[in-house]
Protein backbone atom coordinates (compact mmCIF):
# COMPACT_ATOMS: atom_id res chain seq x y z
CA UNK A 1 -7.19 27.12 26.75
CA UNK A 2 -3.91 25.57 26.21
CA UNK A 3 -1.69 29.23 26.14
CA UNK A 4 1.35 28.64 27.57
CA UNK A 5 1.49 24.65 27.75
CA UNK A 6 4.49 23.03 25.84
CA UNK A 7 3.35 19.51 24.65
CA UNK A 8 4.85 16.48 23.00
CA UNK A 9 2.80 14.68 20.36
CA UNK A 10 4.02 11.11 19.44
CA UNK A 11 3.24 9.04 16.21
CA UNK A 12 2.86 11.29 13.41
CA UNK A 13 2.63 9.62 10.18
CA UNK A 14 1.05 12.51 7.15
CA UNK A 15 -1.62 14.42 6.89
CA UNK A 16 -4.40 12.05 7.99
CA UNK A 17 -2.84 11.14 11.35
CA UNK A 18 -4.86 11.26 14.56
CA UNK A 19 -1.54 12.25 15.83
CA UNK A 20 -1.07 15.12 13.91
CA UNK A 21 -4.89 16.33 14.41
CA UNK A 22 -4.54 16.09 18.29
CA UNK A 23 -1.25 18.18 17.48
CA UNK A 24 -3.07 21.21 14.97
CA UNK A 25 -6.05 21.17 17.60
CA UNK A 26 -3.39 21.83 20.53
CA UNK A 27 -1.63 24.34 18.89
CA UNK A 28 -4.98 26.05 17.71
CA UNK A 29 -5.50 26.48 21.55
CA UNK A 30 -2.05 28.29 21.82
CA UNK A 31 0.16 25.14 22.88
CA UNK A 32 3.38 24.99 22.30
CA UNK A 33 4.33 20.89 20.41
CA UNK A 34 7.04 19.12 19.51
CA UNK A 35 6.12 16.20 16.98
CA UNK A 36 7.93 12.77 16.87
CA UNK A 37 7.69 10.21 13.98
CA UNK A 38 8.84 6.84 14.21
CA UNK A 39 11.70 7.12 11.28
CA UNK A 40 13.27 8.76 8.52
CA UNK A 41 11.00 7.61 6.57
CA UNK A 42 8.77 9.65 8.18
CA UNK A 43 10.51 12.80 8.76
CA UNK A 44 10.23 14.94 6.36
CA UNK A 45 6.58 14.56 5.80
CA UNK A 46 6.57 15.20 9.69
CA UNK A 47 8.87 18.41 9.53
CA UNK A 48 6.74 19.87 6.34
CA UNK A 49 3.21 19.27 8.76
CA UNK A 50 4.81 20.83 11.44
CA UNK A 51 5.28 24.16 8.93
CA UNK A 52 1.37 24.55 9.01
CA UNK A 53 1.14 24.17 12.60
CA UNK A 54 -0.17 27.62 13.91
CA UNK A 55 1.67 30.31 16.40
CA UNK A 56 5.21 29.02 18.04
CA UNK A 57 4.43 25.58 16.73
CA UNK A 58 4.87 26.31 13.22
CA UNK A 59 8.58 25.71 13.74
CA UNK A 60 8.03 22.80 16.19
CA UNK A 61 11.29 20.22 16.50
CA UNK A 62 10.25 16.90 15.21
CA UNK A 63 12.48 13.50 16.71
CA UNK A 64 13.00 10.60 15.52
CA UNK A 65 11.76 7.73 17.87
CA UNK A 66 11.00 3.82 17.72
CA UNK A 67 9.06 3.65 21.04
CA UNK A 68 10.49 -0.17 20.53
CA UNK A 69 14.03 0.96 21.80
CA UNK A 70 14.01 2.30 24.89
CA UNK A 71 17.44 4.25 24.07
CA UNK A 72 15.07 6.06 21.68
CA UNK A 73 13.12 6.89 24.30
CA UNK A 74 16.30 8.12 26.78
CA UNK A 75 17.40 10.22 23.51
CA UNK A 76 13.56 11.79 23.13
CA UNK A 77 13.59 12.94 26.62
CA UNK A 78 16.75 14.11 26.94
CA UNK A 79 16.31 16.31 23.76
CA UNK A 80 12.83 17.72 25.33
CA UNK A 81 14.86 18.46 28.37
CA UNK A 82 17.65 20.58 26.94
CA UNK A 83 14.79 22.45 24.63
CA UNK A 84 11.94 23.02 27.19
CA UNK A 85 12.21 23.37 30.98
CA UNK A 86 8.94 21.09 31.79
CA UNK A 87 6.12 19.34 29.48
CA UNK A 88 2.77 19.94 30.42
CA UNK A 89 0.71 17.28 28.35
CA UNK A 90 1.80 14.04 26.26
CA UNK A 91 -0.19 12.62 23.62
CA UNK A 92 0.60 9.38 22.66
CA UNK A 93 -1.06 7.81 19.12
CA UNK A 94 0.83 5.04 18.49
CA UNK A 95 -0.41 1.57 17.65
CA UNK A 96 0.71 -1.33 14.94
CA UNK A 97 -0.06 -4.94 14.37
CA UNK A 98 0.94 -6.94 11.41
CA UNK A 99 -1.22 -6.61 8.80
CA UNK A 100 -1.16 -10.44 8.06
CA UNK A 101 -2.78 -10.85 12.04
CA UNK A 102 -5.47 -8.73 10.70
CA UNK A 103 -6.71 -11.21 8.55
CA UNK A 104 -8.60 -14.53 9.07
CA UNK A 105 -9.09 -16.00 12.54
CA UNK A 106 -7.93 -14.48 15.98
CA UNK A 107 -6.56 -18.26 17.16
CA UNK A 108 -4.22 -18.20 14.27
CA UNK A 109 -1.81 -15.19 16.24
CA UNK A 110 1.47 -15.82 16.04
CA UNK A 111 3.08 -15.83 19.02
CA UNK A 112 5.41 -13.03 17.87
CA UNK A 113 2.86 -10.65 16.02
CA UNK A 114 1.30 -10.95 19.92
CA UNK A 115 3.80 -9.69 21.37
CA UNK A 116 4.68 -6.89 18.73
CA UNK A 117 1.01 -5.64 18.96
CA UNK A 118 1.53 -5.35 22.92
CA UNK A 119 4.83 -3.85 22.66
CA UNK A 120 4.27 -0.87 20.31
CA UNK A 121 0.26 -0.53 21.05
CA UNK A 122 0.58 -0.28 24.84
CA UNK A 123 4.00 -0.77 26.31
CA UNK A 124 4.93 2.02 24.43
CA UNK A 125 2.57 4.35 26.72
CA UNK A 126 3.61 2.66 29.85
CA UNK A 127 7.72 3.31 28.49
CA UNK A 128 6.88 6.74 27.25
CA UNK A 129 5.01 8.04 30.45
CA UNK A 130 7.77 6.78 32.89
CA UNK A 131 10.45 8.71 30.33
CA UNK A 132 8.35 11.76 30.88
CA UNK A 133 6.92 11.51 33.79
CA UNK A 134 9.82 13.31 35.34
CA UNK A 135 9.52 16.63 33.23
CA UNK A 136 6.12 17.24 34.60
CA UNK A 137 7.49 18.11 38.03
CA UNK A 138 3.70 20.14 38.97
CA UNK A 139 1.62 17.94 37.00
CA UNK A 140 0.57 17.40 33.59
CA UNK A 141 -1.78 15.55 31.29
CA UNK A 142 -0.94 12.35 29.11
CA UNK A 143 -3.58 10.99 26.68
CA UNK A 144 -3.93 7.61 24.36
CA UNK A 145 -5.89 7.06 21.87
CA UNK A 146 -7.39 3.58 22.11
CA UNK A 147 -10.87 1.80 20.14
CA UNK A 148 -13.89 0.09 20.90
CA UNK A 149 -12.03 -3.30 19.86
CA UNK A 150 -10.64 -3.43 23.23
CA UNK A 151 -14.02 -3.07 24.83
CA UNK A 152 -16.16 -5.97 22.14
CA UNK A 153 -15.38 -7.62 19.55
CA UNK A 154 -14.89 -5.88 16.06
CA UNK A 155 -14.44 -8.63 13.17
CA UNK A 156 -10.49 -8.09 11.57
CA UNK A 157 -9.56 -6.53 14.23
CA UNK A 158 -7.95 -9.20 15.83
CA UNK A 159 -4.84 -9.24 17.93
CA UNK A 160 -5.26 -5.33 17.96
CA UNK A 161 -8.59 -5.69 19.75
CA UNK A 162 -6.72 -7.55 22.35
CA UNK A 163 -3.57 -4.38 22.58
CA UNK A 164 -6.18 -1.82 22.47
CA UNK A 165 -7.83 -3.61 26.12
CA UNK A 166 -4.50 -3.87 27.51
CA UNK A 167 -3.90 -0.02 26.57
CA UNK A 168 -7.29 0.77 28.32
CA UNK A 169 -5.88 -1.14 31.49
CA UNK A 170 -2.71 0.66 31.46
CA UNK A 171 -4.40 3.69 31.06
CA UNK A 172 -6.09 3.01 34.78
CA UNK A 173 -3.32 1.96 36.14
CA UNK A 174 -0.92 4.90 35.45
CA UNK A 175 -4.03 7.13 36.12
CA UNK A 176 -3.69 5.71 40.04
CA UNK A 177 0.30 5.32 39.58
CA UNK A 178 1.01 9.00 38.55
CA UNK A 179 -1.99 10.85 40.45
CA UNK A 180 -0.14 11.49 43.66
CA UNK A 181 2.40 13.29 41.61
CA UNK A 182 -1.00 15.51 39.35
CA UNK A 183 -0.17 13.58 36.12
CA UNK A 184 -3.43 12.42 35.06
CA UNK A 185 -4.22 9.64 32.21
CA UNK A 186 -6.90 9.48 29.79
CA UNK A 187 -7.90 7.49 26.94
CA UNK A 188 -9.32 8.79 23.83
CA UNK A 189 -11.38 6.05 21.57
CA UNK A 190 -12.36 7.42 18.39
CA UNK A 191 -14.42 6.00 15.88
CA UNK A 192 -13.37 4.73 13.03
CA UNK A 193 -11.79 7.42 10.58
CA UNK A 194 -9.56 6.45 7.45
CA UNK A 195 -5.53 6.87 8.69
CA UNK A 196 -2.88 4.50 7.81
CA UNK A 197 -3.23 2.33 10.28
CA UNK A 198 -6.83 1.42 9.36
CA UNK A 199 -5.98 0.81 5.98
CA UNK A 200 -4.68 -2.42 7.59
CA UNK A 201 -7.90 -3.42 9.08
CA UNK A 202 -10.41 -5.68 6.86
CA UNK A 203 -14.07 -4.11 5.61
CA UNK A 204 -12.76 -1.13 6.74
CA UNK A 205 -15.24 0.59 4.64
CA UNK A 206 -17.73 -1.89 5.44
CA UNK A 207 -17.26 -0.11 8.98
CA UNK A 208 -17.74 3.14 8.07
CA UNK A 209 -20.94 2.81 6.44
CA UNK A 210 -22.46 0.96 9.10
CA UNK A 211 -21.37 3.27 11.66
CA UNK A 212 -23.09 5.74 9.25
CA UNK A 213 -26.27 3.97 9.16
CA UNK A 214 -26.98 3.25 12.76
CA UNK A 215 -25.40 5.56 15.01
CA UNK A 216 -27.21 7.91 17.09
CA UNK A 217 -25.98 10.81 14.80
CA UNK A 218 -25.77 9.02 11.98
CA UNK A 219 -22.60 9.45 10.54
CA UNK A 220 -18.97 9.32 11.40
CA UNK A 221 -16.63 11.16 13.06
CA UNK A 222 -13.53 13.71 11.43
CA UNK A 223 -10.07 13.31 12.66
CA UNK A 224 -10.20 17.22 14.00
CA UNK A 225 -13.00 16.14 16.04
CA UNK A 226 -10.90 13.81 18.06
CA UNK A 227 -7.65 16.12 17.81
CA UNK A 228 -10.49 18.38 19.81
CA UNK A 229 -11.04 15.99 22.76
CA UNK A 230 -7.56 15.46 23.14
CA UNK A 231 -6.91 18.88 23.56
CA UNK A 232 -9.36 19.29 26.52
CA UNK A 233 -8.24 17.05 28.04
CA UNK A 234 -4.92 18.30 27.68
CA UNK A 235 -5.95 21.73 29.51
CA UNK A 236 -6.85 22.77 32.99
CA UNK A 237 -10.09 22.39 31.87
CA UNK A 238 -9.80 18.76 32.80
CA UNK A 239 -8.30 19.16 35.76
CA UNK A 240 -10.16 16.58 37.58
CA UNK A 241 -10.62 14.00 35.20
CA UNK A 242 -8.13 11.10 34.81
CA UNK A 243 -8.66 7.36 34.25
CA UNK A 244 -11.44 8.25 31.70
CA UNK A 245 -12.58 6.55 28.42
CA UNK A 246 -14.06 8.88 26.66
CA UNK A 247 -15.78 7.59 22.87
CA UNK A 248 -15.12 10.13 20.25
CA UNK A 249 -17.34 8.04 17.80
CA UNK A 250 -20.87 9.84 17.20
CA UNK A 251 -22.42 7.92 19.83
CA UNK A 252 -21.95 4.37 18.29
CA UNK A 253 -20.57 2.42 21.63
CA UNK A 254 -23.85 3.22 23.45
CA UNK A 255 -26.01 0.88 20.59
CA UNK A 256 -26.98 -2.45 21.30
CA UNK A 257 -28.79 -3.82 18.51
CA UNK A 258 -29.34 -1.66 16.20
CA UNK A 259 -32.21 -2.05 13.87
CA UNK A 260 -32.11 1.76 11.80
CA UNK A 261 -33.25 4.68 12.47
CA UNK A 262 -36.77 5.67 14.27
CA UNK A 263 -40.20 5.86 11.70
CA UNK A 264 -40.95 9.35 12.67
CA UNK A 265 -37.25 10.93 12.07
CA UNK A 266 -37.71 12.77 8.47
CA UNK A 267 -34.45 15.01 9.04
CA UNK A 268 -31.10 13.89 9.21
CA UNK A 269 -28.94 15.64 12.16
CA UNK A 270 -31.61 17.50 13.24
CA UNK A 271 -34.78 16.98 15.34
CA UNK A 272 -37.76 14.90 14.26
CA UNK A 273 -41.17 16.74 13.32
């Protein structure tokens, strides 16, 4: 599916990062990744997951970049230029509040954990895609992960829930921006699934289990099912799709109220009898 495609997966953090799943599930297909972490903190751990990737992306680079500092960016793309001679898909899984505006009352923002939650969670895409843009000369694919925060209100979520809408609104807006030129722009939103940045997010278990309890398939979603997603949309498969939302989250964002599951179901995750 994705044989032949060279991609560049941003925001790896260990083991349990969407980022890295997207990346695993891209190379599975017979992509081609490079990795970036934010730091040195993070490299190594980045370098040793990129070991386990499968086929040519077992020995994929991995850069340093702070998507805050746009020379980071200049340095990233110039050192995906001299390595590959296009980039067919970006995937970009990068998001970060304070932890201290994920707790208590959304009026209670600080004016400059606003505008850090805007600058990494979204800007970043809008920065990144620009960067890029121009090594994906006959098209390509670029794809965000985003949440249902941006779409209603989750409790803790906060100033987050706020980035995440503004990501989803980018997303349409380079979908229109970089179509004339094939690039299209999709959004990811998974459900909730334990990575570092949740472990930020108040009751995050408290999520879990009630995603678990009433969603239409009654449980929650695995980070590989999401890394799967991405990497359609990635491919040619999805050639005609761009400016999409699509929820990764066991069918939880279509519920309304939810009140438990239906009298007659006596199996769980299969059919009723």
């Amino acid at each position: 599916m994705l044989a032949g495609k060279k991609g560049l997966v941003l925001g790896v953090a260990n083991k349990r990062s969407l980022a890295f799943a997207c990346a695993r599930a891209c190379a599975e297909r017979g992509a081609e990744v490079a990795l970036t972490c934010q730091n040195e903190r993070f490299e190594q751990g980045a370098r040793d997951l990129a070991a386990t990737l499968p086929g040519a992306s077992a020995t994929a680079p991995v850069f340093r970049c702070d998507v805050t500092r746009d020379e980071d960016i200049a340095s990233l793309t110039e050192s995906i230029r001299s390595r590959w001679e296009r980039v067919d898909f970006l995937v970009h899984s990068i998001a970060f509040a304070n932890p201290e505006e994920l707790k208590g009352r959304f009026r209670d923002t600080s004016r400059p954990g606003f505008s850090q939650a805007l600058d990494i969670s979204c800007y970043s895409l809008v920065a990144v895609a620009r960067a890029v843009a121009p090594l994906m000369p006959s098209g390509g694919s670029v794809v965000t992960l985003s949440y249902l925060g941006g779409e209603r209100v989750v409790p803790n979520y906060n100033v987050m829930g706020v980035a995440k809408a503004a990501l989803d609104c980018a997303v349409r807006y380079l979908a229109y921006d970089l179509g004339p030129s094939g690039i299209r722009v999709n959004s990811v939103l998974p459900g909730p699934i334990r990575t570092l940045s949740a472990s930020g997010v108040g009751d995050f278990s408290k999520m879990l289990d009630h995603v678990e309890q009433v969603s239409p398939m009654r449980r929650n979603v695995a980070a590989d099912e999401v890394g799967d997603v991405v990497a359609f949309l990635a491919s040619d498969m999805a050639r005609g799709v761009t400016g999409a939302m699509i929820h990764v989250d066991a069918g939880y964002s279509v519920m309304g109220v939810a009140i438990g599951a239906p009298k007659d179901e006596e199996t769980k995750g299969g059919v009723a009898s």
